[in-house]
N, C-alpha and C. Protein backbone atom coordinates (compact mmCIF):
# COMPACT_ATOMS: atom_id res chain seq x y z
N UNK A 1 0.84 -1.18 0.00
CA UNK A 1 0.00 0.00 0.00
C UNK A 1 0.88 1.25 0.00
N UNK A 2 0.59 2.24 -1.10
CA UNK A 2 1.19 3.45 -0.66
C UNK A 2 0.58 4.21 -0.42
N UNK A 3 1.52 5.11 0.92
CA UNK A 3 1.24 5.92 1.93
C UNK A 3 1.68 7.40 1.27
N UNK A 4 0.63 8.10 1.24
CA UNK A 4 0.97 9.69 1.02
C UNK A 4 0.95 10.79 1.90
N UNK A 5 1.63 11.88 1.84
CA UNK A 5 2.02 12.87 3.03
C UNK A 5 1.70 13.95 2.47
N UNK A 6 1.18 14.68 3.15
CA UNK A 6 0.11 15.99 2.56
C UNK A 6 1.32 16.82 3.41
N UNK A 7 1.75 17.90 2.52
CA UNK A 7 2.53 18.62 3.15
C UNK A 7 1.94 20.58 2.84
N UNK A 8 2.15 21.31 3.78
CA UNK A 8 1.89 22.89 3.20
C UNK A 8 3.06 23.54 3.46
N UNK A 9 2.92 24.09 2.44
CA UNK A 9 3.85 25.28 2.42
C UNK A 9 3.12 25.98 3.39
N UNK A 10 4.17 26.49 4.50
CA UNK A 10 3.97 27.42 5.71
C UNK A 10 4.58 29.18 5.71
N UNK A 11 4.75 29.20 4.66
CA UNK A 11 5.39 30.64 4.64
C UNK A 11 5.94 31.19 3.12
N UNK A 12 6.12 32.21 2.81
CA UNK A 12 6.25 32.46 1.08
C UNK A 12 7.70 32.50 0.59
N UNK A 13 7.34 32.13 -0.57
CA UNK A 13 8.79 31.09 -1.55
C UNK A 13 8.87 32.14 -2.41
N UNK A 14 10.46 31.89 -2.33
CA UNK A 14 10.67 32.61 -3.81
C UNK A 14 10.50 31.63 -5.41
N UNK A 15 9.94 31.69 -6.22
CA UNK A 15 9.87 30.47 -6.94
C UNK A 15 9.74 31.91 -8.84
N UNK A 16 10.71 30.61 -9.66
CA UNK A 16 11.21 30.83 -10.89
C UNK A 16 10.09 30.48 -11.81
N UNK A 17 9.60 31.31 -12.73
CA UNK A 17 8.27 30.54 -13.66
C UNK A 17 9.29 30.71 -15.04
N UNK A 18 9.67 29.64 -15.61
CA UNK A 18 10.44 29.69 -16.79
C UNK A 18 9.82 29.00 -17.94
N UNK A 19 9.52 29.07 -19.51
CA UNK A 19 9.18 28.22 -19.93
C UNK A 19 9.43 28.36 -21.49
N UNK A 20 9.57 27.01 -22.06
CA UNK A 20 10.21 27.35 -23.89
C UNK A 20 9.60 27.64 -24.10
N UNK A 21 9.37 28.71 -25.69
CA UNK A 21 8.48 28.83 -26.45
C UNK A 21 7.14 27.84 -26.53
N UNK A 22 7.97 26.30 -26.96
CA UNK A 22 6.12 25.84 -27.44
C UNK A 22 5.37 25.49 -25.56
N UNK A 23 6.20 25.92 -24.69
CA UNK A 23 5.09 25.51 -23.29
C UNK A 23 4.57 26.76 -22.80
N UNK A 24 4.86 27.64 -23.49
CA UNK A 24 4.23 29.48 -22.89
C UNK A 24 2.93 28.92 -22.58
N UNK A 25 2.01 28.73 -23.60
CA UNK A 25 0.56 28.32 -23.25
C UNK A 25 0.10 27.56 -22.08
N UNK A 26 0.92 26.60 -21.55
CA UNK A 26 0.71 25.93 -20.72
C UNK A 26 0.94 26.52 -19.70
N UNK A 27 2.13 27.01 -19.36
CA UNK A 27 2.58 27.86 -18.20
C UNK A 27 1.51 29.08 -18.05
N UNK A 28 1.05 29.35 -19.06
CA UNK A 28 -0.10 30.73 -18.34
C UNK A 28 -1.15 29.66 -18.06
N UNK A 29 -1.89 28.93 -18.64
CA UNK A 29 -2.41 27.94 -18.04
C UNK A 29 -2.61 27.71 -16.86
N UNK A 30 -1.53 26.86 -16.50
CA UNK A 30 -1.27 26.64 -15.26
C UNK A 30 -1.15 27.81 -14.31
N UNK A 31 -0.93 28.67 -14.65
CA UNK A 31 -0.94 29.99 -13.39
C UNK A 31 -1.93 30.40 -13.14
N UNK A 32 -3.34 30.86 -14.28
CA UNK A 32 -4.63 30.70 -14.26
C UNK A 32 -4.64 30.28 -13.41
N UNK A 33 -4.86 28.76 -13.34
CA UNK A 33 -5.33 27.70 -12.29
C UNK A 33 -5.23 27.60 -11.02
N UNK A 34 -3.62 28.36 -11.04
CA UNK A 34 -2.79 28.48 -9.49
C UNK A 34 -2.52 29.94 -9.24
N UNK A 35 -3.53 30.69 -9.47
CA UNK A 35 -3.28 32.16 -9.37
C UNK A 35 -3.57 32.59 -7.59
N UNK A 36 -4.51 32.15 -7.29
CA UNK A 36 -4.23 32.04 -5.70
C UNK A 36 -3.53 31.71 -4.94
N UNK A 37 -2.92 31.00 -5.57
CA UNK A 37 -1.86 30.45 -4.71
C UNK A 37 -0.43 31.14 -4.96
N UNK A 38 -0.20 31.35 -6.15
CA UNK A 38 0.85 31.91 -7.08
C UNK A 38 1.07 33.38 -5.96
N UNK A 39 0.22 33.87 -5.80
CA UNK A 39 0.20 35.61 -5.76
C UNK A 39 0.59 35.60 -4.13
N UNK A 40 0.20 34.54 -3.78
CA UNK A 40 1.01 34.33 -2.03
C UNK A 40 3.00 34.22 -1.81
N UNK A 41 3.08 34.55 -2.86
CA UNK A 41 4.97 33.85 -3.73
C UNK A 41 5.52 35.06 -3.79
N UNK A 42 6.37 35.16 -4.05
CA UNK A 42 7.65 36.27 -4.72
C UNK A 42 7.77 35.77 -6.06
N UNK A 43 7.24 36.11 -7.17
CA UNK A 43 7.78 35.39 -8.48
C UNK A 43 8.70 36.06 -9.57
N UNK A 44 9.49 35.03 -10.10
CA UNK A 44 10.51 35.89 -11.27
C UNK A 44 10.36 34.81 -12.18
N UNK A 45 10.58 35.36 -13.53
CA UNK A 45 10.99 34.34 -14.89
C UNK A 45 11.55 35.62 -15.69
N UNK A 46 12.02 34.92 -16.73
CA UNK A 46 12.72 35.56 -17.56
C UNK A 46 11.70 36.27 -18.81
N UNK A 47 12.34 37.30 -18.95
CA UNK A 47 11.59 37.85 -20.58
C UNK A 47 10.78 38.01 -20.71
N UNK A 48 10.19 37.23 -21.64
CA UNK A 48 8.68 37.02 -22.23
C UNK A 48 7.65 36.17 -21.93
N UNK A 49 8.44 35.15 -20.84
CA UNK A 49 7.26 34.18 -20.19
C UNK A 49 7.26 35.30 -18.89
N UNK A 50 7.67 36.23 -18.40
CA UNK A 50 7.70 36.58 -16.90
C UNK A 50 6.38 37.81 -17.94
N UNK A 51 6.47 38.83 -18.71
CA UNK A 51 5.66 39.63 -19.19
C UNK A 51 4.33 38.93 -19.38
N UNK A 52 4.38 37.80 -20.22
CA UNK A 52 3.13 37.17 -20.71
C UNK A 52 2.47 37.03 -19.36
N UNK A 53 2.60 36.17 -18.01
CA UNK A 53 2.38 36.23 -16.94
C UNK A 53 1.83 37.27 -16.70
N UNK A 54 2.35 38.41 -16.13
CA UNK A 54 2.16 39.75 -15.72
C UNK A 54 0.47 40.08 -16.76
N UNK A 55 0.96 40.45 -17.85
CA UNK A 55 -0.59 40.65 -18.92
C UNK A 55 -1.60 39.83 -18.88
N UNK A 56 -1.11 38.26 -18.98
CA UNK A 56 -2.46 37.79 -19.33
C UNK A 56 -3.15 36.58 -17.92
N UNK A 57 -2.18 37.16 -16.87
CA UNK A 57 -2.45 36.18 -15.68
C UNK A 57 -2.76 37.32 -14.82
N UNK A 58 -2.19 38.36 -14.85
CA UNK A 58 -2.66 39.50 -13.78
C UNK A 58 -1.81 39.25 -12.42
N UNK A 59 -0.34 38.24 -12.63
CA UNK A 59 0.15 38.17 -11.55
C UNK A 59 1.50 39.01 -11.43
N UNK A 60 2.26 39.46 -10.15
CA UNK A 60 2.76 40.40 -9.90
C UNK A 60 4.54 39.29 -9.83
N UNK A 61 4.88 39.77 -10.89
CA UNK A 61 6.33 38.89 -11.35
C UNK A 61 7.07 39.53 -11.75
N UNK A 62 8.80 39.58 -11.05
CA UNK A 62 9.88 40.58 -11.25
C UNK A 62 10.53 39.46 -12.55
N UNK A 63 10.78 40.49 -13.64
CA UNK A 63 11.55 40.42 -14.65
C UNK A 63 13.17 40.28 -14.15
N UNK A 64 13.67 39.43 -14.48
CA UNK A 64 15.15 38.67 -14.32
C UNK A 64 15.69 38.44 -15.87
N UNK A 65 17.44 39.25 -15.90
CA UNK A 65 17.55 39.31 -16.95
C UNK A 65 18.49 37.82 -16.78
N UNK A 66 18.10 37.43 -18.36
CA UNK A 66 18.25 36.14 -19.28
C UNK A 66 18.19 36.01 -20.69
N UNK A 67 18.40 34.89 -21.08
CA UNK A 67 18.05 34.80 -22.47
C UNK A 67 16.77 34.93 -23.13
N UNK A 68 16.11 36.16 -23.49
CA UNK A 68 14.92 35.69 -24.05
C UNK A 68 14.60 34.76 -24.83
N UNK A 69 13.19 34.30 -24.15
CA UNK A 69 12.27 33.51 -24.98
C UNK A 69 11.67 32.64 -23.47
């Protein structure tokens, strides 16, 4: 039988949203989904996935310079 462990995050993360070209879609996606939770975070990604975020997720994400895309 496996045993699973429910764990919470107890306090706010700094966490990286990075993603290639063909997964942009998914990654706003997924932030959609996890936007409540997301906006409890410190967030950074690079470029054009950290902008796309910002516009079309409405979440509050520091631009970190990198390689765009």
């Amino acid at each position: 039988m496996i045993k699973y462990l429910t764990m919470t995050i107890g306090k706010q993360k700094n966490m990286a949203l990075i993603a290639h070209d063909g997964k942009k879609q998914d990654m706003l996606k997924w932030c959609m989904e996890n936007k409540e939770i997301l906006q409890q975070h410190n967030l950074s990604g690079t470029g054009t996935t950290a902008r796309m975020i910002a516009d079309y997720v409405g979440l509050k994400i520091k631009v970190v310079h990198g390689t765009e895309g």
